[in-house]
C-alpha atoms as a PDB file:
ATOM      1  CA  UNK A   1     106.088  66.974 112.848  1.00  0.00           C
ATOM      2  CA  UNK A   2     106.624  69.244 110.303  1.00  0.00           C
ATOM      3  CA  UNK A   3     104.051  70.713 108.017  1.00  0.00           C
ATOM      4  CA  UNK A   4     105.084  72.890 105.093  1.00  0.00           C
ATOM      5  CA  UNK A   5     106.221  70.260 102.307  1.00  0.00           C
ATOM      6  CA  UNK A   6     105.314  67.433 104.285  1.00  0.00           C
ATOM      7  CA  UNK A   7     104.324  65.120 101.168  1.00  0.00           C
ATOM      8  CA  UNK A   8     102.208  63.338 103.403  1.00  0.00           C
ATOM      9  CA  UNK A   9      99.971  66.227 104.327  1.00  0.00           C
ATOM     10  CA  UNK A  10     100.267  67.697 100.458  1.00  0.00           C
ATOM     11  CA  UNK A  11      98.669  64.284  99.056  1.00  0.00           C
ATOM     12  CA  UNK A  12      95.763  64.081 100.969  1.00  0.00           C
ATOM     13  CA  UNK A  13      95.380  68.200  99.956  1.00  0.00           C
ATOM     14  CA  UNK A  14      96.226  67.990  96.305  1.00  0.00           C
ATOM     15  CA  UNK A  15      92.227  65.495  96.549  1.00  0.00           C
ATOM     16  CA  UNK A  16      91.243  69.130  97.433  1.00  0.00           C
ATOM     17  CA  UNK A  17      92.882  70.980  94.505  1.00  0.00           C
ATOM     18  CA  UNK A  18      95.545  72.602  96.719  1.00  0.00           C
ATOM     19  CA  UNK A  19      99.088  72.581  96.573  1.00  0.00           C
ATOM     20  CA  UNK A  20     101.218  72.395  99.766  1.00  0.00           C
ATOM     21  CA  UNK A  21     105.591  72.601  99.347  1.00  0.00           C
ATOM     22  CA  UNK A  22     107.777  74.671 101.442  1.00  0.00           C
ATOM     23  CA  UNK A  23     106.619  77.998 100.861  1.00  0.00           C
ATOM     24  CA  UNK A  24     102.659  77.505 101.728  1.00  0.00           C
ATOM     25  CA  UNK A  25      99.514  76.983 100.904  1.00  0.00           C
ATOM     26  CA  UNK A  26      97.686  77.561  97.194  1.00  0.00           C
ATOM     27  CA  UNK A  27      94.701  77.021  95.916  1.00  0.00           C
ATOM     28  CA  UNK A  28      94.792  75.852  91.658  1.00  0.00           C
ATOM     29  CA  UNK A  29      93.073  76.568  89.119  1.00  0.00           C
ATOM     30  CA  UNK A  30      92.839  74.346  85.937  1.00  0.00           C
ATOM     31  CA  UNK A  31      92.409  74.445  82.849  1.00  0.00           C
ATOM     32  CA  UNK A  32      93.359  72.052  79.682  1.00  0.00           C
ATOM     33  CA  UNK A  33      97.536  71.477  80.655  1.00  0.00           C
ATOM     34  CA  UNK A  34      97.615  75.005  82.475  1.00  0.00           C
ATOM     35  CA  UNK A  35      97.361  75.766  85.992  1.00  0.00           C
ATOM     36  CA  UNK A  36      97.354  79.021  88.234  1.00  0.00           C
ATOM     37  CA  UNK A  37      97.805  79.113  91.935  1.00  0.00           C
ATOM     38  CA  UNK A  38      96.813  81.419  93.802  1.00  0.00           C
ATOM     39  CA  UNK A  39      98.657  81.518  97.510  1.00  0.00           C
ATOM     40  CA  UNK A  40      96.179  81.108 100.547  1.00  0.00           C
ATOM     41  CA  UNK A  41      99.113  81.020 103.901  1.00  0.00           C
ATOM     42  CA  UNK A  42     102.624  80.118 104.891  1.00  0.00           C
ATOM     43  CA  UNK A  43     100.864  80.086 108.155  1.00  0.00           C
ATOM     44  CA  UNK A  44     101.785  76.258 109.427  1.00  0.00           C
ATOM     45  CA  UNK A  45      99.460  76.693 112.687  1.00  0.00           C
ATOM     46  CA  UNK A  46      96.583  77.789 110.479  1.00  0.00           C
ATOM     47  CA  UNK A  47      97.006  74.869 107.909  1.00  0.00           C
ATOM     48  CA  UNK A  48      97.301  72.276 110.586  1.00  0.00           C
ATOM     49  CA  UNK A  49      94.449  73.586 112.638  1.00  0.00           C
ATOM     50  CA  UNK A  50      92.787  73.391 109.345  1.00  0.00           C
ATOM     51  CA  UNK A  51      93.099  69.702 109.460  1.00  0.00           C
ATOM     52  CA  UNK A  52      92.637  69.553 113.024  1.00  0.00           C
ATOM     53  CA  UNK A  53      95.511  67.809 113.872  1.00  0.00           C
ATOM     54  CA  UNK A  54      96.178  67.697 118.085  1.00  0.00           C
ATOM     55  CA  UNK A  55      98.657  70.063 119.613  1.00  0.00           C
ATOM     56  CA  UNK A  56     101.131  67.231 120.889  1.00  0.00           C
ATOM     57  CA  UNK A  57     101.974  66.830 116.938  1.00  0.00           C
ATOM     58  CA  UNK A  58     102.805  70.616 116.029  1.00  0.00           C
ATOM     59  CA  UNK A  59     106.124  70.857 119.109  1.00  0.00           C
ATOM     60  CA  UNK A  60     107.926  70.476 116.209  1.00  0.00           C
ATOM     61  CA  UNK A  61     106.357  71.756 113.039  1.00  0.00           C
ATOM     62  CA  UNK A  62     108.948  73.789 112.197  1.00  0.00           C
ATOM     63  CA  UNK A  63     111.470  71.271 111.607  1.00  0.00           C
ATOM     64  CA  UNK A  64     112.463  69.933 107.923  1.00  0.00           C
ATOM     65  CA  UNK A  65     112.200  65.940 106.851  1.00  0.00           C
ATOM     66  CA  UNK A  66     115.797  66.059 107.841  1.00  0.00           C
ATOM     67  CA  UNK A  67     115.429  66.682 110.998  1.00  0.00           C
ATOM     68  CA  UNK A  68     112.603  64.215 111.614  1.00  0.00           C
ATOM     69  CA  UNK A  69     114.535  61.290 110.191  1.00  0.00           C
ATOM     70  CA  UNK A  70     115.134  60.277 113.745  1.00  0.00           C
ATOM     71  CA  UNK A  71     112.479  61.142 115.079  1.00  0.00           C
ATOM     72  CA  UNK A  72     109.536  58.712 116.153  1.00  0.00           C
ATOM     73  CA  UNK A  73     106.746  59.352 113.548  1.00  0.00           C
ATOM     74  CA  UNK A  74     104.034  57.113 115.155  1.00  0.00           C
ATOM     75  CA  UNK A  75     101.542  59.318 116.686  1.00  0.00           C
ATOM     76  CA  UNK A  76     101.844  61.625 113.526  1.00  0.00           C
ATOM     77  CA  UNK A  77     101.273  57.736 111.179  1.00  0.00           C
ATOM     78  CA  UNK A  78      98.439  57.452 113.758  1.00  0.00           C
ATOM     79  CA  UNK A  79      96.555  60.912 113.411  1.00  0.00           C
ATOM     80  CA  UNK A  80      96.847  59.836 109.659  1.00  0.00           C
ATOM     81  CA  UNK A  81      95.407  56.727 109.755  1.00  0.00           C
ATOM     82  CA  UNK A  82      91.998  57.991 112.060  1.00  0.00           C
ATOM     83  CA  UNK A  83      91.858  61.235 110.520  1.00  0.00           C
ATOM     84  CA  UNK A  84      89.185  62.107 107.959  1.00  0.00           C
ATOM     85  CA  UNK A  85      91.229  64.033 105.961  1.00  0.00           C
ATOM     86  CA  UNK A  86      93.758  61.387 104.986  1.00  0.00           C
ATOM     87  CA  UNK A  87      93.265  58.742 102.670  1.00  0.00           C
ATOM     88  CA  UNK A  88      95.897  55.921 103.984  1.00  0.00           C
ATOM     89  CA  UNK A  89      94.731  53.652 100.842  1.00  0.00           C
ATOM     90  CA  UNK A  90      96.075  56.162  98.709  1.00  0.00           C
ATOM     91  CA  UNK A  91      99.165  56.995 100.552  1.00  0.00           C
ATOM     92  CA  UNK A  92     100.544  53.495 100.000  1.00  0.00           C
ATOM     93  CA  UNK A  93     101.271  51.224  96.684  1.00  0.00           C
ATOM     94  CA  UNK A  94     100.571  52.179  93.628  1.00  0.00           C
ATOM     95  CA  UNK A  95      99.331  55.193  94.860  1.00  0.00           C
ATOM     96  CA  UNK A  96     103.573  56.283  95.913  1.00  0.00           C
ATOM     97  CA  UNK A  97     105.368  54.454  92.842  1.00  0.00           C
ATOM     98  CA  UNK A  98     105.743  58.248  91.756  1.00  0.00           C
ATOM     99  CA  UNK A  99     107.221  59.804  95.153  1.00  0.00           C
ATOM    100  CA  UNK A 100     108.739  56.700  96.559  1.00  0.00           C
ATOM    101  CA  UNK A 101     111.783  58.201  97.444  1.00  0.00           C
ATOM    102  CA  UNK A 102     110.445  60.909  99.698  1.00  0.00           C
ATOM    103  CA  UNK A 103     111.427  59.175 103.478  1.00  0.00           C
ATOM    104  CA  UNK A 104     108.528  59.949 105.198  1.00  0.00           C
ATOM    105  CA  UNK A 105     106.472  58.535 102.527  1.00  0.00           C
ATOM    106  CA  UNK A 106     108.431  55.158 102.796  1.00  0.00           C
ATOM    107  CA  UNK A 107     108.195  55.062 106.393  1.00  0.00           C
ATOM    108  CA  UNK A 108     104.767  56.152 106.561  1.00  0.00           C
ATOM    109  CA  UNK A 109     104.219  52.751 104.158  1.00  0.00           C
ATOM    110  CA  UNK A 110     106.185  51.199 106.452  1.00  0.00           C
ATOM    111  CA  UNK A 111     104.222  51.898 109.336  1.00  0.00           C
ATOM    112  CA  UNK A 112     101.125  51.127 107.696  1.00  0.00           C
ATOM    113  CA  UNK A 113     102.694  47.223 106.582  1.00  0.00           C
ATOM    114  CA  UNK A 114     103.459  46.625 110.117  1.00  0.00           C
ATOM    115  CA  UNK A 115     100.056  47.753 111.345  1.00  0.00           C
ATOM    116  CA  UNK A 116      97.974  46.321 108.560  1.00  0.00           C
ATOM    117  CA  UNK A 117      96.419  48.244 106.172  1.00  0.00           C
ATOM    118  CA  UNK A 118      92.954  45.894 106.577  1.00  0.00           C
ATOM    119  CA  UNK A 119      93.235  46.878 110.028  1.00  0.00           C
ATOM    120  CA  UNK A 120      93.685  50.207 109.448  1.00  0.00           C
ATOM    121  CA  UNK A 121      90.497  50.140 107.154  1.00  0.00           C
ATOM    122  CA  UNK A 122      88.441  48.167 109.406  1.00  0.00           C
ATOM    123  CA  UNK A 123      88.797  50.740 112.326  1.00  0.00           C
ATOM    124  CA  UNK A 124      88.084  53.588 110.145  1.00  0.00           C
ATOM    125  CA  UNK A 125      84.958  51.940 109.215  1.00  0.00           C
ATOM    126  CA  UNK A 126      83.702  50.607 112.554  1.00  0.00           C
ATOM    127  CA  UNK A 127      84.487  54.394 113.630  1.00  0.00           C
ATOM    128  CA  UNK A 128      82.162  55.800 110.683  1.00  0.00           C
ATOM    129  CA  UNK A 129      85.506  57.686 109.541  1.00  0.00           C
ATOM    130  CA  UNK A 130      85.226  58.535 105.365  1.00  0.00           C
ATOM    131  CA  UNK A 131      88.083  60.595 103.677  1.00  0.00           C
ATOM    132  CA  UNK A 132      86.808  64.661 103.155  1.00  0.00           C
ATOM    133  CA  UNK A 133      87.872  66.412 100.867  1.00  0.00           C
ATOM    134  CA  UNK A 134      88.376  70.202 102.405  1.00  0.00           C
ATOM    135  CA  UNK A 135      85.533  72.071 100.489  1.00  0.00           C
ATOM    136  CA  UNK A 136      86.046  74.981  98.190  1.00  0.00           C
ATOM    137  CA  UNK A 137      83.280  76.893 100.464  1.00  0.00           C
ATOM    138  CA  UNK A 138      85.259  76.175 103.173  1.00  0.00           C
ATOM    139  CA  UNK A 139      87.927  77.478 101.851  1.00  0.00           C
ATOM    140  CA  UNK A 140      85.948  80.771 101.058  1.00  0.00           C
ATOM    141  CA  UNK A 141      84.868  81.454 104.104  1.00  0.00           C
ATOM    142  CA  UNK A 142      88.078  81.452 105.690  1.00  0.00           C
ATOM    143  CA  UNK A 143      90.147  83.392 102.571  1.00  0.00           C
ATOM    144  CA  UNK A 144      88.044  86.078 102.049  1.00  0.00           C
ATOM    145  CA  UNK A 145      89.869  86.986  98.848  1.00  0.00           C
ATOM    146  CA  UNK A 146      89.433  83.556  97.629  1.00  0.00           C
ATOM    147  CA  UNK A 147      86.655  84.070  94.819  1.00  0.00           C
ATOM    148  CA  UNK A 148      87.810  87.037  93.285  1.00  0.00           C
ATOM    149  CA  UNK A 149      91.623  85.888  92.452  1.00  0.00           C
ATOM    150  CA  UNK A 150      89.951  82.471  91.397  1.00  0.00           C
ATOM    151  CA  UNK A 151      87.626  84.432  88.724  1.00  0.00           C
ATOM    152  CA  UNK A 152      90.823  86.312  87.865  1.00  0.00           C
ATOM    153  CA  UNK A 153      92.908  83.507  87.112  1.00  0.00           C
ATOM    154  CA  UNK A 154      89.590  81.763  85.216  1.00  0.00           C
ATOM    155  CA  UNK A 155      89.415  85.043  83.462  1.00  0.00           C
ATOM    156  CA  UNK A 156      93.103  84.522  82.251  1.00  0.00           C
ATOM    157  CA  UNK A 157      92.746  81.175  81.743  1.00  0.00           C
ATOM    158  CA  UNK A 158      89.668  81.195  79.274  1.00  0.00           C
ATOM    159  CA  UNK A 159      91.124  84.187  77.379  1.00  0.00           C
ATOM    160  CA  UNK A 160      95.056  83.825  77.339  1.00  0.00           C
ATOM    161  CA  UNK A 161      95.330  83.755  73.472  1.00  0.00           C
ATOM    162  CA  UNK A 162      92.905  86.475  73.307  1.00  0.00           C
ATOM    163  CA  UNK A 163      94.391  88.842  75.979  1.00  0.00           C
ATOM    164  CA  UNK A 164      98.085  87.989  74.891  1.00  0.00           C
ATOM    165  CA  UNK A 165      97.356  88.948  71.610  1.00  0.00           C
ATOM    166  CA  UNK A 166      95.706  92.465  71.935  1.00  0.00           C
ATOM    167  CA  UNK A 167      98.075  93.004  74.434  1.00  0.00           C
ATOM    168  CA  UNK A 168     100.937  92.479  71.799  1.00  0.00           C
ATOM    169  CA  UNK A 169      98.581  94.508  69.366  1.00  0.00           C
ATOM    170  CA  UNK A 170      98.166  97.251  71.783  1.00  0.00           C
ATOM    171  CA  UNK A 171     101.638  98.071  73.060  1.00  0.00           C
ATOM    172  CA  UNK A 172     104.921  97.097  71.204  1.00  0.00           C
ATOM    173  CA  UNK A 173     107.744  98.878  69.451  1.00  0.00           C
ATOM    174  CA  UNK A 174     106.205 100.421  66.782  1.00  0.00           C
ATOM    175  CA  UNK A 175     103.732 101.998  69.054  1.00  0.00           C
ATOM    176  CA  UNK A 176     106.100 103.212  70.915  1.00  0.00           C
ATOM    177  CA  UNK A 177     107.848 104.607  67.923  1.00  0.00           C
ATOM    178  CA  UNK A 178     105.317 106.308  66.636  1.00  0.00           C
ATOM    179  CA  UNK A 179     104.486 107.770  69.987  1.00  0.00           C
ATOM    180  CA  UNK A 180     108.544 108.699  70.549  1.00  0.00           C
ATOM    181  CA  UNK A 181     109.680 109.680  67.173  1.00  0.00           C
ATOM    182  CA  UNK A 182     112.963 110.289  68.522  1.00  0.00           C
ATOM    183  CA  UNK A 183     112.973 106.998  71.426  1.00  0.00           C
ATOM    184  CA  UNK A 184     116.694 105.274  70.644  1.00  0.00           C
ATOM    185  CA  UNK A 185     115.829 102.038  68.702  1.00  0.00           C
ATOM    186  CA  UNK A 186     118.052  99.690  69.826  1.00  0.00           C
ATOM    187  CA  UNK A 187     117.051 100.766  73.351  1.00  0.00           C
ATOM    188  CA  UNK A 188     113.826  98.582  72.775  1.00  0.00           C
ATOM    189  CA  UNK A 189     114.991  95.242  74.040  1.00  0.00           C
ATOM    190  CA  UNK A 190     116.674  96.456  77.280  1.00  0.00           C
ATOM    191  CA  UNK A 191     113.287  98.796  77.920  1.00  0.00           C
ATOM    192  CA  UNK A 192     111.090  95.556  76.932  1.00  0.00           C
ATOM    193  CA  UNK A 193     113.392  93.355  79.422  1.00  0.00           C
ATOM    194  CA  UNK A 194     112.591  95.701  81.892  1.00  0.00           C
ATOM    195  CA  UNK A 195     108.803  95.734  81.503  1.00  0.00           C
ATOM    196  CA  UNK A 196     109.004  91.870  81.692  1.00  0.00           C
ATOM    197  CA  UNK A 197     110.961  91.867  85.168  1.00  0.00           C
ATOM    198  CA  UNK A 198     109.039  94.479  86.393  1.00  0.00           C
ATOM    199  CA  UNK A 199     106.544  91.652  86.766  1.00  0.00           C
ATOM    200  CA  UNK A 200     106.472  88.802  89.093  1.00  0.00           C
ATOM    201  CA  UNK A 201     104.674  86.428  86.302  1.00  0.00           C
ATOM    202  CA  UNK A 202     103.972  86.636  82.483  1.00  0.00           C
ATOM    203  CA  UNK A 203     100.147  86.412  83.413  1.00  0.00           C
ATOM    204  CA  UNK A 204     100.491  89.434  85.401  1.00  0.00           C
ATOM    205  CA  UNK A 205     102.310  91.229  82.433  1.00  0.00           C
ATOM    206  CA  UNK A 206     100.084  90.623  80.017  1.00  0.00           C
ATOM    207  CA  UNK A 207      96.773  91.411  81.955  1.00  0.00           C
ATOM    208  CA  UNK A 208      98.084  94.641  83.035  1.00  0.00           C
ATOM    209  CA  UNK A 209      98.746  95.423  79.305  1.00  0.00           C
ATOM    210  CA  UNK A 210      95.496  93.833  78.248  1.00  0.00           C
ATOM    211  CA  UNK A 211      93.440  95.727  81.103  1.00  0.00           C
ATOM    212  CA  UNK A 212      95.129  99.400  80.859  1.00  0.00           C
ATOM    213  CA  UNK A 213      95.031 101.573  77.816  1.00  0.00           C
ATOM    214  CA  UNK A 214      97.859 102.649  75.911  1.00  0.00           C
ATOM    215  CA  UNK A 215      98.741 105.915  77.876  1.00  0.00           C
ATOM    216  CA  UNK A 216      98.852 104.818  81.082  1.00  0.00           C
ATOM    217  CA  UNK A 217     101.374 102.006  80.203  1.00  0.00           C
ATOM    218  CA  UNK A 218     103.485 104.511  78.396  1.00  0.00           C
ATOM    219  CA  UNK A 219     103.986 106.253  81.064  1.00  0.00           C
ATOM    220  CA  UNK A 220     104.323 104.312  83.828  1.00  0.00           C
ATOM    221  CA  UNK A 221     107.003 102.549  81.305  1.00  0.00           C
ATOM    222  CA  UNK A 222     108.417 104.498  78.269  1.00  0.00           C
ATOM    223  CA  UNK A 223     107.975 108.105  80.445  1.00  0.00           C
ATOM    224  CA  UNK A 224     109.546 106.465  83.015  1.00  0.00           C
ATOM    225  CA  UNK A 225     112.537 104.664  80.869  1.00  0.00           C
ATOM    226  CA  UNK A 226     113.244 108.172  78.878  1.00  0.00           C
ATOM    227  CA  UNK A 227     113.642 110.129  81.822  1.00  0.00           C
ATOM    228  CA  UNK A 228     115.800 108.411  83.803  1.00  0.00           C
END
């Protein structure tokens, strides 16, 4: 069974505030309509030992939806339905209407109609089994970096309009003008484009600006631009 992008496994995660697709692991952080994610592992071993799931079930975690489609899912539908961190209510229903498509979602619902979703229940309540969340402590203890990129992103988060602006304030063409009398004007855009890909995200851009005074980012940009 695979695990990176298994929408299965990324449901029951996203109950944890973590995002799972095909390139890892991340951890978000919220606030009003924007969210940051910070990456935790690629690492499918580590994410499934994270959910303990049984070695018989990882043979073939490296394989795609596509390459399951013929494959017997049942044990994996099984470890789901008697695991604590799977919710098999809310991996059926109403709960799919959004990701219906996705096959292993259908056949996991599938699976579950033919067993009986009552039944299902009952056993995980005879068997004392409640849905866990994966805790952000948890979490900590096993990313050791964990806090400190979630106060940075909270950081950028609670002050984007503040640190965007100063950062605009701080370094822009007519700085750079006035610092470079003789700087070619209409070289501006092409030097700003390359300040912006020199970045992997605008948050990054605009802390670095916000963070670093005006001498250090003209050289490490404008020096850098006028002498090459």
């Amino acid at each position: 069974m695979y695990i990176l992008a298994n929408p299965l496994i990324g449901k029951s995660l996203s109950y944890s505030n973590l995002r799972l697709n095909d390139s890892g692991l991340y951890y978000l952080v919220r606030k009003d309509t924007y969210t940051e994610k910070i990456f935790l592992t690629d690492d499918y071993l580590e994410i499934a030992t994270m959910l303990e799931m049984p070695a018989e079930l990882l043979l073939k975690s490296e394989a795609t939806e596509e390459d399951n489609e013929s494959h017997d899912n049942s044990s994996f539908f099984e470890f789901v339905n008697k695991s604590k961190y799977f919710h098999p209510e809310k991996l059926t229903g109403k709960y799919i209407d959004h990701i219906r498509e996705v096959k292993l979602i259908v056949a996991y619902e599938t699976y579950v109609n033919s067993v009986g979703l009552d039944k299902i229940m009952e056993y995980r309540k005879k068997n004392n089994i409640k849905f866990e969340k994966i805790s952000l402590d948890i979490l900590k203890e096993k990313y050791k970096f964990l806090q400190a990129e979630i106060e940075k992103n909270e950081f950028w988060l609670n002050n984007m309009s503040k640190i965007m602006r100063e950062a605009k304030t701080k370094f822009n063409g007519r700085a750079i003008l006035e610092q470079y009398p003789d700087f070619y004007k209409p070289d501006l855009e092409t030097l700003f484009d390359e300040i912006s890909k020199s970045f992997e995200t605008i948050k990054e851009r605009y802390v670095y600006l916000y963070e670093n005074d005006l001498q250090t980012i003209m050289n490490k940009f404008v020096v850098k631009y006028i002498n090459k």
